[in-house]
N, C-alpha and C. Protein backbone atom coordinates (compact mmCIF):
# COMPACT_ATOMS: atom_id res chain seq x y z
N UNK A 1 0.85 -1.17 0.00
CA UNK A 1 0.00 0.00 0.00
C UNK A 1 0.90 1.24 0.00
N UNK A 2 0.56 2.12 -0.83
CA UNK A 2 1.38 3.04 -0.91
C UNK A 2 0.84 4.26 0.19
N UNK A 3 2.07 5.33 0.20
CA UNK A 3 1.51 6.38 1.26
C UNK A 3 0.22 7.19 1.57
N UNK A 4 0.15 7.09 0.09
CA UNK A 4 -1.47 8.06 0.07
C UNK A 4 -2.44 7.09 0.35
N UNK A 5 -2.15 6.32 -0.09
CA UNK A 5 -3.53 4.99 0.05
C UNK A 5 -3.73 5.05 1.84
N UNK A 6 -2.39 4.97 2.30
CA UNK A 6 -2.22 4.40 3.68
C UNK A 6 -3.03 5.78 4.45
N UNK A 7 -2.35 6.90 4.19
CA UNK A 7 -3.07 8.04 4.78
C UNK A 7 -4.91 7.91 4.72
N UNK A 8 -5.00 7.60 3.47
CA UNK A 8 -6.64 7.81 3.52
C UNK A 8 -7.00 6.72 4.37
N UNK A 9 -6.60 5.72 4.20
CA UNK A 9 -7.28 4.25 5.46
C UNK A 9 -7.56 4.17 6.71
N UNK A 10 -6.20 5.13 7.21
CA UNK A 10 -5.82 5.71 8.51
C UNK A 10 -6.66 6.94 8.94
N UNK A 11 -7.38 7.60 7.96
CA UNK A 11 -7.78 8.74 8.46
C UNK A 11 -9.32 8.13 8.35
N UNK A 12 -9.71 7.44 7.53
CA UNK A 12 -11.12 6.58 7.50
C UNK A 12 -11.41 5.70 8.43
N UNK A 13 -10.61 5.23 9.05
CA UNK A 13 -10.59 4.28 10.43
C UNK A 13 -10.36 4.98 11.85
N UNK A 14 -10.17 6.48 11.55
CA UNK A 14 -10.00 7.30 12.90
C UNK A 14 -11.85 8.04 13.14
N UNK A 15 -11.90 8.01 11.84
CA UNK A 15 -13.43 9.15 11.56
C UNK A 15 -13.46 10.24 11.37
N UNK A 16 -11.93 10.40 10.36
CA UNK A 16 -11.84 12.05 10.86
C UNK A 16 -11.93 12.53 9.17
N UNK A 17 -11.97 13.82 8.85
CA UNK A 17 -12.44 14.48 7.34
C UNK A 17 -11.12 15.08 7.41
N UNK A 18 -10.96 15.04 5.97
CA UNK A 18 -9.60 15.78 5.92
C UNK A 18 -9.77 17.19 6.52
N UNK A 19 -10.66 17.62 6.42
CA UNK A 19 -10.65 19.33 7.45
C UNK A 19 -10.27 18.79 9.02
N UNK A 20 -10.63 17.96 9.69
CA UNK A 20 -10.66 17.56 10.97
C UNK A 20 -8.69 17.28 11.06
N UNK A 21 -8.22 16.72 9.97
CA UNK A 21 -6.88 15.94 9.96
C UNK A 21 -5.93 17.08 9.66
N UNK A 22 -6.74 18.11 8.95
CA UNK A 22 -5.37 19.70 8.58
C UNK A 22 -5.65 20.26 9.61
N UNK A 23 -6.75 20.22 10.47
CA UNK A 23 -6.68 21.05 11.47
C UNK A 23 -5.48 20.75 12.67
N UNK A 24 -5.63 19.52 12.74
CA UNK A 24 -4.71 18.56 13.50
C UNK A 24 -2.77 18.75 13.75
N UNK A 25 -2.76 18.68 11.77
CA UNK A 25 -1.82 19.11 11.86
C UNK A 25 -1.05 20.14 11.16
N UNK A 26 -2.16 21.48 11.51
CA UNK A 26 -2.01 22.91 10.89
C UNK A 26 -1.57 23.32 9.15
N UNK A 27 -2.42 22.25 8.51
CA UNK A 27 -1.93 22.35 7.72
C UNK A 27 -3.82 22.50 7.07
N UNK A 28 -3.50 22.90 5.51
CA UNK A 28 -4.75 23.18 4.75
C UNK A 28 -5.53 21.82 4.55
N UNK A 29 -7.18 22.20 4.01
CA UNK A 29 -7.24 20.89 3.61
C UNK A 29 -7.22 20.41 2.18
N UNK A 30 -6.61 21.21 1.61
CA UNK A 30 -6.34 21.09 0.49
C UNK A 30 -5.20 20.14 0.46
N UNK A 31 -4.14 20.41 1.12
CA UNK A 31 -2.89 19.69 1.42
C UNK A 31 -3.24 18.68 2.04
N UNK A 32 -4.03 18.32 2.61
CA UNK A 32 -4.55 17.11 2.65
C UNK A 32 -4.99 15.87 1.92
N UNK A 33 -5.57 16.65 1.30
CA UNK A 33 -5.92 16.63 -0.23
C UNK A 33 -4.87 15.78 -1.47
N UNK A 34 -3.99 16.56 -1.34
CA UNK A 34 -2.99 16.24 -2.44
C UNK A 34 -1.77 15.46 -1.90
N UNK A 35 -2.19 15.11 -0.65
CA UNK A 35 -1.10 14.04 0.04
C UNK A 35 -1.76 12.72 0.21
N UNK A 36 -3.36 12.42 -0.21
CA UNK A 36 -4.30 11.71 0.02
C UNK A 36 -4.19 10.57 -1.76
N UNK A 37 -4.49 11.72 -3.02
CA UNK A 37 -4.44 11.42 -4.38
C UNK A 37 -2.84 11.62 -4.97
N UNK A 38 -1.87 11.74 -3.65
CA UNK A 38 -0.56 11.22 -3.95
C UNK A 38 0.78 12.78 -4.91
N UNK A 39 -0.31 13.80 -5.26
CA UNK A 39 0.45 14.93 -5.99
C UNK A 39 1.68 15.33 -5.21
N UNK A 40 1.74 15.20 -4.04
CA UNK A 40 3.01 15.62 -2.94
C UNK A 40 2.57 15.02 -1.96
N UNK A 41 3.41 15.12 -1.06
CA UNK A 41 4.53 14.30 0.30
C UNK A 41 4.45 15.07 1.53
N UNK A 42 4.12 14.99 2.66
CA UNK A 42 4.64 15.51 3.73
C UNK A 42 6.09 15.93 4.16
N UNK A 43 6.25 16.74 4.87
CA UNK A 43 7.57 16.87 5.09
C UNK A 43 8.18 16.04 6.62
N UNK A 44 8.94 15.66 6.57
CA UNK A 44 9.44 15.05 7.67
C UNK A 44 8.75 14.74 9.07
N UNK A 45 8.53 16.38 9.75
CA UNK A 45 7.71 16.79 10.91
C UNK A 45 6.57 16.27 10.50
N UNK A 46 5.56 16.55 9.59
CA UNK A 46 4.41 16.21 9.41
C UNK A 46 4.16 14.73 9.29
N UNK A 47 5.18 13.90 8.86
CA UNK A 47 4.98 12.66 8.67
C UNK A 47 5.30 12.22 10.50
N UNK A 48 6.19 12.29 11.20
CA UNK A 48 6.59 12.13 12.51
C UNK A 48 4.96 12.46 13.13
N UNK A 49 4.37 13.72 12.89
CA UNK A 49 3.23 13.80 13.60
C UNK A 49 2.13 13.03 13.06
N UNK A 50 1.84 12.52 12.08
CA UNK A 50 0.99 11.71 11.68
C UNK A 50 0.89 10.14 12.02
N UNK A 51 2.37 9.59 12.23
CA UNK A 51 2.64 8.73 12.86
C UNK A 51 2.12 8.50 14.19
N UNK A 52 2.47 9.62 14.74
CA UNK A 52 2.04 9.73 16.24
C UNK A 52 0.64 9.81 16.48
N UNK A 53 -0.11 10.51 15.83
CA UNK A 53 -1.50 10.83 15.80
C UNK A 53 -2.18 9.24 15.57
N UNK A 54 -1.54 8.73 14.36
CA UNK A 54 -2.22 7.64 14.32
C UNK A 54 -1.27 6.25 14.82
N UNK A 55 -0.55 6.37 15.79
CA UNK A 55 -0.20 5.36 16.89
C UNK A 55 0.61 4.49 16.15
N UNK A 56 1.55 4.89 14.81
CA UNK A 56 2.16 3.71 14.16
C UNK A 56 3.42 4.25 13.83
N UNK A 57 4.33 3.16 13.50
CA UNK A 57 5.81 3.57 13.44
C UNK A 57 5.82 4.05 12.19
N UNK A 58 7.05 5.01 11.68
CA UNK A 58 7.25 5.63 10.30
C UNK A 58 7.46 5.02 9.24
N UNK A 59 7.78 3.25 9.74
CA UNK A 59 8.24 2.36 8.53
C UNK A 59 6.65 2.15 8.16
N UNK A 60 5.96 1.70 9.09
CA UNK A 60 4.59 1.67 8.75
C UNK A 60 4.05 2.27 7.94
N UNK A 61 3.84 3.33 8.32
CA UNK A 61 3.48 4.91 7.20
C UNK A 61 3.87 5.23 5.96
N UNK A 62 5.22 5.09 6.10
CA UNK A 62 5.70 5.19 4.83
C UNK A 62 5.85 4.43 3.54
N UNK A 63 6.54 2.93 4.51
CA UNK A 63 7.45 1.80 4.11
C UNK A 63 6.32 0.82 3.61
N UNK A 64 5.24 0.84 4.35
CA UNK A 64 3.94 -0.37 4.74
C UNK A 64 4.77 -1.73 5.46
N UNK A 65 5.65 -1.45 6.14
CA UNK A 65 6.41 -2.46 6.95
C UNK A 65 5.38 -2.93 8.08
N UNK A 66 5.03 -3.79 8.21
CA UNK A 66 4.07 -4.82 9.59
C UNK A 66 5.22 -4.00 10.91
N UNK A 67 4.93 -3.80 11.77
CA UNK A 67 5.78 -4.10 12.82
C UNK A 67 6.31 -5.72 13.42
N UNK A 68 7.38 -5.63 13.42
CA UNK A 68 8.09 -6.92 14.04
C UNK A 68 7.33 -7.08 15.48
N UNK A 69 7.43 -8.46 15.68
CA UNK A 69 7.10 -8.85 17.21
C UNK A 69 7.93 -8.48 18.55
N UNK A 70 9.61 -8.02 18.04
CA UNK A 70 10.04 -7.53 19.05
C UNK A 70 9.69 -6.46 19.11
N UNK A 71 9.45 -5.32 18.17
CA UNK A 71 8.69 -3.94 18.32
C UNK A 71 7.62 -3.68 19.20
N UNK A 72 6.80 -4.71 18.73
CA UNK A 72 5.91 -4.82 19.54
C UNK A 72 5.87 -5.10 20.93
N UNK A 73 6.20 -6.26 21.17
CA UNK A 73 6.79 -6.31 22.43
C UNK A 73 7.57 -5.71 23.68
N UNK A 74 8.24 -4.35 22.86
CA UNK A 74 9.49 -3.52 23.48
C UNK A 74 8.22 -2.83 23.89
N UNK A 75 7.09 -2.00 22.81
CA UNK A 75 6.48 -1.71 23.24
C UNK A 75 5.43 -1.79 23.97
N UNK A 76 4.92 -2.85 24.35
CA UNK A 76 4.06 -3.36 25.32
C UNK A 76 4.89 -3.14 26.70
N UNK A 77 6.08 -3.19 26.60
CA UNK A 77 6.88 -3.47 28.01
C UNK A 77 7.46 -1.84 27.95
N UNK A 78 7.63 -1.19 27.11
CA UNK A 78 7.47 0.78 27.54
C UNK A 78 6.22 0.59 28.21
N UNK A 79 4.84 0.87 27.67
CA UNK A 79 3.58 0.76 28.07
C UNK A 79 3.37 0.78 29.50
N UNK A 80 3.88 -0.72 29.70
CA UNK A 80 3.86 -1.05 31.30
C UNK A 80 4.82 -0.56 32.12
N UNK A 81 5.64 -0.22 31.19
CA UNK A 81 6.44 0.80 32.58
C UNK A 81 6.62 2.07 32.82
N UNK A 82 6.09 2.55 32.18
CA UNK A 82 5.04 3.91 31.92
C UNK A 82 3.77 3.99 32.86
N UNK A 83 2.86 2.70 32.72
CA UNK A 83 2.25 2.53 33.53
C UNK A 83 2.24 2.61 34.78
N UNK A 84 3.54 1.70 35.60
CA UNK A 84 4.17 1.56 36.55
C UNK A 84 4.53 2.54 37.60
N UNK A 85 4.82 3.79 36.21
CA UNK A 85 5.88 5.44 36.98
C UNK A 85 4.26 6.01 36.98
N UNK A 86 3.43 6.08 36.28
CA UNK A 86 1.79 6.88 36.82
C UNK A 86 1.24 6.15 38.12
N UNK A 87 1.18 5.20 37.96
CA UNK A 87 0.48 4.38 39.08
C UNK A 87 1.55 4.28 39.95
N UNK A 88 2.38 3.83 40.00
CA UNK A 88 2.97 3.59 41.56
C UNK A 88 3.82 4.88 41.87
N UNK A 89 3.42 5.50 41.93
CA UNK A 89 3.55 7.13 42.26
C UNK A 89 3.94 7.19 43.83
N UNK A 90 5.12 7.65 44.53
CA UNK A 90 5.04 7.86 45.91
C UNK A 90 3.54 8.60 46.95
N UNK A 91 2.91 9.32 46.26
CA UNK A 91 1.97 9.46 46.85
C UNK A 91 0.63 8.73 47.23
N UNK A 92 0.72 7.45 45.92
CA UNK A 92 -0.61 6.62 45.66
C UNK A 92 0.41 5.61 47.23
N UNK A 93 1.91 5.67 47.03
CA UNK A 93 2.58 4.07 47.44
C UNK A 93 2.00 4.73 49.04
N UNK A 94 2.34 6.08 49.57
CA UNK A 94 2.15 6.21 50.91
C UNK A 94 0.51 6.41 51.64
N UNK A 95 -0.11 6.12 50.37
CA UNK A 95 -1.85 6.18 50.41
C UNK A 95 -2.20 4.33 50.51
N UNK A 96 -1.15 3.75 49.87
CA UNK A 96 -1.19 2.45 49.97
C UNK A 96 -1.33 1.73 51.58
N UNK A 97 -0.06 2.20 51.67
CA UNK A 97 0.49 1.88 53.15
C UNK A 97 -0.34 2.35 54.36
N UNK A 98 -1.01 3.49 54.30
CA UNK A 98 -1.90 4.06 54.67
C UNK A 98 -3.54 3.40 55.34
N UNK A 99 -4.08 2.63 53.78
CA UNK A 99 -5.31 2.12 54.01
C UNK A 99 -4.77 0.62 54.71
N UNK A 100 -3.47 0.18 54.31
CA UNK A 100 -3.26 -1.51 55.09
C UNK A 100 -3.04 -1.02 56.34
N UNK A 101 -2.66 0.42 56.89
CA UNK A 101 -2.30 0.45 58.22
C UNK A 101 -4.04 0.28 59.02
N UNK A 102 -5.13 1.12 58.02
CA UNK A 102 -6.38 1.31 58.85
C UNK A 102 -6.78 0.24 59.00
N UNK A 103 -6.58 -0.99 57.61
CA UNK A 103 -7.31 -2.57 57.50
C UNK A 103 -6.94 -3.17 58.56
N UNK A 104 -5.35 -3.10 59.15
CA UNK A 104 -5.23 -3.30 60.31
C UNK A 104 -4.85 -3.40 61.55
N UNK A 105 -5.22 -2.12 61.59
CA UNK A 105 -6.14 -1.78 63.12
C UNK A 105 -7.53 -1.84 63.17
N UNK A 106 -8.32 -2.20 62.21
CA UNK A 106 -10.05 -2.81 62.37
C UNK A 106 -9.83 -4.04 62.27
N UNK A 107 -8.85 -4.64 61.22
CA UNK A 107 -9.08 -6.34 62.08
C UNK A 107 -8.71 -6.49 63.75
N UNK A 108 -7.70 -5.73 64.11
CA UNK A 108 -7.30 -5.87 65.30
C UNK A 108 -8.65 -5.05 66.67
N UNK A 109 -9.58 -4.35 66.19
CA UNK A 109 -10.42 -3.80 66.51
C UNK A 109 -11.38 -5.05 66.46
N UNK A 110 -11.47 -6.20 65.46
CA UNK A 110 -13.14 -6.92 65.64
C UNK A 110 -12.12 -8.19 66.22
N UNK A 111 -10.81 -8.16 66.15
CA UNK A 111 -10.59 -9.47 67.06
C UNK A 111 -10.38 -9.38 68.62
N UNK A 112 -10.13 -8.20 69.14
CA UNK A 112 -10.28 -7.59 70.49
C UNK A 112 -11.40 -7.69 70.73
N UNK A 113 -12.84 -7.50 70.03
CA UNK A 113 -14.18 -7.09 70.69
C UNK A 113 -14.73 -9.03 70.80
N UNK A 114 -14.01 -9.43 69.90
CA UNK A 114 -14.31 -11.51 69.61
C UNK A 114 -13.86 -11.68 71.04
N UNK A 115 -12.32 -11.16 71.68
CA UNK A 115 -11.83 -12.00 72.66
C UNK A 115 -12.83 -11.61 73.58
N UNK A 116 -12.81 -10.06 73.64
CA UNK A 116 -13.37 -9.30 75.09
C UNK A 116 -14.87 -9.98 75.57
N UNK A 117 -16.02 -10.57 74.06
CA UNK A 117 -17.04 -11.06 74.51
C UNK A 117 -16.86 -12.66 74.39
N UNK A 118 -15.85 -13.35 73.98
CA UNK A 118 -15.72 -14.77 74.50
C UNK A 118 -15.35 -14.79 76.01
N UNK A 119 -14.60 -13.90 76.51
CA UNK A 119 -14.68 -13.77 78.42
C UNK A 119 -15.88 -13.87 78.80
N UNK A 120 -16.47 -12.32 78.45
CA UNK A 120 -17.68 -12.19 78.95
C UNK A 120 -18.71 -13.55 78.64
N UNK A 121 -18.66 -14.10 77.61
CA UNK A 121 -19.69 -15.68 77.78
C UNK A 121 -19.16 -16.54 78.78
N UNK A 122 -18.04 -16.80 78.74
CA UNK A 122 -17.20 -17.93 79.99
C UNK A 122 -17.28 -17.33 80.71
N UNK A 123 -17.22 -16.30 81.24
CA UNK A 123 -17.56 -15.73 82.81
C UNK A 123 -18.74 -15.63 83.60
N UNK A 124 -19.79 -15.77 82.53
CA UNK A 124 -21.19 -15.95 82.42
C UNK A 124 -21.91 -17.11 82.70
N UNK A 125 -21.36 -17.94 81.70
CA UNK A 125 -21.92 -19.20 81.51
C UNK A 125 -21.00 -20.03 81.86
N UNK A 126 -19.71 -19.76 81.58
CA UNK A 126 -18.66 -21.07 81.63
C UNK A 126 -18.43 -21.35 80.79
N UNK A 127 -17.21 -22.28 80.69
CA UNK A 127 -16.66 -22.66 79.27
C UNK A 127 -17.25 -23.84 78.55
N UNK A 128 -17.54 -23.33 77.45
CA UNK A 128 -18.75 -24.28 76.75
C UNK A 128 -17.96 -25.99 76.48
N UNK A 129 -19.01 -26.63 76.84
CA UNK A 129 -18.79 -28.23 76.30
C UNK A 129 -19.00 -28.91 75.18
């Protein structure tokens, strides 16, 4: 698939009109246009941002190269560790530590009130048979 082909597929599978896609990336939609029916080319930047916009590498875009499985993979494992630095954030980790400290001191709260009224029955009644 060639570039223009690829651009229009990509922009038909996002939902977007070429006015929606020059707006995007400040460009006319005319030039949209003529990068779509193949008359001219993006320039470098514009191709880098189109890539990005539509979540695929430049060999992709350009080349129609598949991504390799280690690509993929590298990127699944950026992803998650990206993930990792948002979510395990020192503030979420000391909010962590936080709610296991309250979990327990209320278990230790309903197993104190278990012992305090198993006395009170054996002191009562005696120790059951």
């Amino acid at each position: 698939m060639t570039f223009h082909d690829k651009l229009y597929s990509l922009r038909k599978q996002k939902g977007l009109s070429q006015e929606e896609l020059a707006n995007r990336l400040n460009v006319s939609r005319q030039t949209v246009s003529k990068w779509e029916v193949g008359d001219s080319t993006p320039d470098m930047q514009k191709l880098i941002a189109i890539s990005d916009m539509f979540e695929i590498s430049l060999d992709e875009l350009v080349m129609d190269k598949a991504p390799t499985q280690k690509e993929a993979t590298s990127s699944m494992s950026e992803i998650a560790s990206e993930l990792k630095e948002k979510v395990l954030t020192d503030e979420n980790k000391n909010k962590a530590k936080k709610a296991l400290k309250i979990a327990a001191i209320i278990l230790g709260i309903i197993l104190l009130i278990d012992v305090i009224s198993f006395i009170v029955y054996v002191s009562l009644y005696g120790f059951p048979q």
